[in-house]
Protein backbone atom coordinates (compact mmCIF):
# COMPACT_ATOMS: atom_id res chain seq x y z
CA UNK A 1 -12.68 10.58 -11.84
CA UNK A 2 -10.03 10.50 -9.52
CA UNK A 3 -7.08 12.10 -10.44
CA UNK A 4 -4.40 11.31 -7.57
CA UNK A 5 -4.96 10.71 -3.82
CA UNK A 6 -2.39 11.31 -0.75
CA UNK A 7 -1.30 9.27 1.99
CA UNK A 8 0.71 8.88 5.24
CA UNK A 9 3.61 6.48 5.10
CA UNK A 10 6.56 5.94 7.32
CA UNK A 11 9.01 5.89 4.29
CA UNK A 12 7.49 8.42 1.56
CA UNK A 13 10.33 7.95 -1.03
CA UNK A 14 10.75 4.56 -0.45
CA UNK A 15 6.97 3.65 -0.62
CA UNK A 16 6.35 6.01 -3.59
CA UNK A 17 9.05 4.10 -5.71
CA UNK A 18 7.86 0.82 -5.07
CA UNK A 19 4.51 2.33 -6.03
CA UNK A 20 6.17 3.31 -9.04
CA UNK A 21 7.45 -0.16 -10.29
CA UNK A 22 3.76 -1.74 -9.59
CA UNK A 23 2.39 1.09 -11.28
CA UNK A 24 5.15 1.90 -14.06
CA UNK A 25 5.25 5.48 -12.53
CA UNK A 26 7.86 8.12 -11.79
CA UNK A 27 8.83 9.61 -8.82
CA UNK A 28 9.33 13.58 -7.95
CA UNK A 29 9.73 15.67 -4.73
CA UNK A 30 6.47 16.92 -3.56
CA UNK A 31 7.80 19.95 -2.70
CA UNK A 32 4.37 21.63 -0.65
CA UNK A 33 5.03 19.10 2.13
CA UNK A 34 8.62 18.51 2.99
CA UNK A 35 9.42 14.77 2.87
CA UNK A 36 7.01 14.22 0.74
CA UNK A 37 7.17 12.35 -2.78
CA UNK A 38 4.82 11.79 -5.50
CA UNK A 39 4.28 8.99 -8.10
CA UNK A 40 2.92 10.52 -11.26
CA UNK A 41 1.34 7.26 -13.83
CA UNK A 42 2.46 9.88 -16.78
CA UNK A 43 -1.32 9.09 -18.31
CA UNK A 44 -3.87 11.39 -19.86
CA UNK A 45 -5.76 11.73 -16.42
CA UNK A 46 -2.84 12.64 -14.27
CA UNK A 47 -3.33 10.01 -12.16
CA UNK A 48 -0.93 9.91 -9.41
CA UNK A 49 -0.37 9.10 -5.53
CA UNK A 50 1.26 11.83 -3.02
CA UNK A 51 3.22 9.98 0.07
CA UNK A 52 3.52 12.23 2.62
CA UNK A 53 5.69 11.33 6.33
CA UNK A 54 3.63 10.12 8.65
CA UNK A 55 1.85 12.03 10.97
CA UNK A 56 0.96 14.68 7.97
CA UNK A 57 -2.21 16.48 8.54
CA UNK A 58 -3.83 18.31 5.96
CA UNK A 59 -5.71 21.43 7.61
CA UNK A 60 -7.84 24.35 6.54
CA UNK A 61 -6.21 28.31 5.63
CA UNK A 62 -2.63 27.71 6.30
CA UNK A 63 -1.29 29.22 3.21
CA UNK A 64 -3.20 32.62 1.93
CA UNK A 65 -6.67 30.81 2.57
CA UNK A 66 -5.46 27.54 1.51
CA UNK A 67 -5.03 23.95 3.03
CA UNK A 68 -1.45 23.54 4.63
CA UNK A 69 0.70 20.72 6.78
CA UNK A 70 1.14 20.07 10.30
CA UNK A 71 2.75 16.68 11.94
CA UNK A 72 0.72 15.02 14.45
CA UNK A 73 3.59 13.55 16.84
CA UNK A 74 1.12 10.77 17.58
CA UNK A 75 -0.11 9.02 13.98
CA UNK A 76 -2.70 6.31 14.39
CA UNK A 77 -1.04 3.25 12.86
CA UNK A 78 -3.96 2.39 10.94
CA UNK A 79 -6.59 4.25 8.62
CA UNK A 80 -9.78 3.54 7.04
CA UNK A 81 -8.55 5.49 4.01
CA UNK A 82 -8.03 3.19 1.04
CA UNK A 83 -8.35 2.94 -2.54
CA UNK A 84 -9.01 0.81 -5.35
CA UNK A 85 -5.95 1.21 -8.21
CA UNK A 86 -6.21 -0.61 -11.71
CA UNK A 87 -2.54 -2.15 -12.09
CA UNK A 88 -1.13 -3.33 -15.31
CA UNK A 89 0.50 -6.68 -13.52
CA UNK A 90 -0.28 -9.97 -12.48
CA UNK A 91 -1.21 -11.16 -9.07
CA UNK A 92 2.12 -13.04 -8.87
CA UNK A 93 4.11 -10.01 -9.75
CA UNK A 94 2.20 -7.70 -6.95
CA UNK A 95 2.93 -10.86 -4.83
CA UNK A 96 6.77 -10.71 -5.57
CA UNK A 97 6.90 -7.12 -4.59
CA UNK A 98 5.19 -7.81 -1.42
CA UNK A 99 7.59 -10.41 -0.62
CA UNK A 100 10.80 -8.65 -1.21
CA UNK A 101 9.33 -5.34 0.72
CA UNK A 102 8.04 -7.84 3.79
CA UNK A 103 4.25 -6.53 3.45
CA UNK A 104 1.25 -8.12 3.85
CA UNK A 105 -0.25 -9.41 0.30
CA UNK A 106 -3.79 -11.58 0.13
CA UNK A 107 -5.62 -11.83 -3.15
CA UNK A 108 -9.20 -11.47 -1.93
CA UNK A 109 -12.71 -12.15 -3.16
CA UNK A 110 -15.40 -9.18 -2.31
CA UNK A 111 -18.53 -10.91 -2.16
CA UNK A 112 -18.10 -12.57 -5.30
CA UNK A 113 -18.95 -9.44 -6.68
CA UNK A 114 -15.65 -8.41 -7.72
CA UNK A 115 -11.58 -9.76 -6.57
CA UNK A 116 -8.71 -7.54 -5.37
CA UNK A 117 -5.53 -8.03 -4.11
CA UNK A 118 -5.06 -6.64 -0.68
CA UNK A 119 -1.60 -4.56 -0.75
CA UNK A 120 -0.66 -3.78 2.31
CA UNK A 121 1.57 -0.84 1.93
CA UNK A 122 4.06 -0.90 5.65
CA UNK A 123 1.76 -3.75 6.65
CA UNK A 124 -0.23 -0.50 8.02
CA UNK A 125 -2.10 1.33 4.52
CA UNK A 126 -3.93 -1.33 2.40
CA UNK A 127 -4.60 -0.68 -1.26
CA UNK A 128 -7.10 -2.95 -3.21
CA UNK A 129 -5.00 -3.42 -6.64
CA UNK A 130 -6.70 -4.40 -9.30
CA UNK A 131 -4.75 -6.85 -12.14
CA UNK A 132 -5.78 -6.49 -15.32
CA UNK A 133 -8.40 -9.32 -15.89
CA UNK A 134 -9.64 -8.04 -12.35
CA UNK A 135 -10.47 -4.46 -13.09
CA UNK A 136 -12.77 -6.35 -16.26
CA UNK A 137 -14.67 -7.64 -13.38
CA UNK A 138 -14.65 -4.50 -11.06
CA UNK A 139 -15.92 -2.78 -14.00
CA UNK A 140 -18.63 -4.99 -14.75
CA UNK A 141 -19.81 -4.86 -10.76
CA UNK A 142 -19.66 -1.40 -10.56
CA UNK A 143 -21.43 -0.41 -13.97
CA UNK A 144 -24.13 2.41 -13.09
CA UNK A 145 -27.19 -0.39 -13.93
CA UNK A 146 -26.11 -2.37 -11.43
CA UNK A 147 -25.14 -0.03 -8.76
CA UNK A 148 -28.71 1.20 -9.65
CA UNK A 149 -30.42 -2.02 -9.40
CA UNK A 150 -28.34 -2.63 -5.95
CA UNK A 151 -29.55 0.76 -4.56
CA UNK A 152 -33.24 -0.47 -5.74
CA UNK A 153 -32.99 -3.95 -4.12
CA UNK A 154 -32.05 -2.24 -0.87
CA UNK A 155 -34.73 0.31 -1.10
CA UNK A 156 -37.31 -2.27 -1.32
CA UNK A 157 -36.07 -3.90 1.69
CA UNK A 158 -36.12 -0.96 2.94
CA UNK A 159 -39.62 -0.05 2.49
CA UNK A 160 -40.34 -3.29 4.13
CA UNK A 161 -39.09 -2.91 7.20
């Protein structure tokens, strides 16, 4: 279970609100990391997203042992971070949002296996949101027999080699 994740944007409390509407979320200060924001979903899991400025490092015994900030002056504009987010709206509605923020939006098939909608968050931060009648699917492609049975497969063709 994953209860909240963090990420770099160029416009924390701007980002984070948007967030909020796609994910009917609220928005506080995150107060550890100045600039910072957080969308809380307000559901029994706590599920939530922390937007931090760009450039925000997390590093190691900054704060009485604990992980702390620092600002890299020199952010990569790209990251190989992303998640996948269950979203209670429709493909159009994600679509609309994109539109009227000016970011990148492609509703995407992963191998068959499973569809997302590519939400490109600043055109720079893509998260794979999930619709409704999507995560169904997801769910169903990622169910521990089959990840098992994948894992097998490649194993034997594996052994092969």
């Amino acid at each position: 279970m994953i209860h909240h994740i963090s990420i770099s944007v160029k416009n924390p409390q701007h980002v984070a609100n948007v967030m909020a509407e796609i994910m009917h979320g609220k928005v506080v200060p995150f107060s550890p990391n100045p600039g910072g924001y957080m969308m809380l979903v307000g559901d029994e899991f706590g599920s939530g997203i922390e937007f931090y400025p760009l450039g925000s490092e997390l590093i190691p015994n900054v704060w009485q042992g604990q992980a702390g900030f620092q600002m890299n002056e020199h952010p990569a504009n790209y990251t190989s971070v992303h998640a996948a987010i269950s979203v209670p709206l429709s493909v159009e509605e994600i679509e609309r949002i994109g539109a009227r923020e000016g970011w990148r939006v492609l509703p995407c098939s992963r191998d068959g296996a499973f569809d997302v909608v590519e939400f490109w968050i600043e055109n720079c931060l893509m998260l794979e949101l999930l619709t409704p009648e999507m995560t169904v699917k997801y769910l169903d492609a990622t169910n521990p027999q089959k990840l098992e049975q994948m894992a097998n497969a490649v194993a034997g063709v594996d052994a092969r080699r």
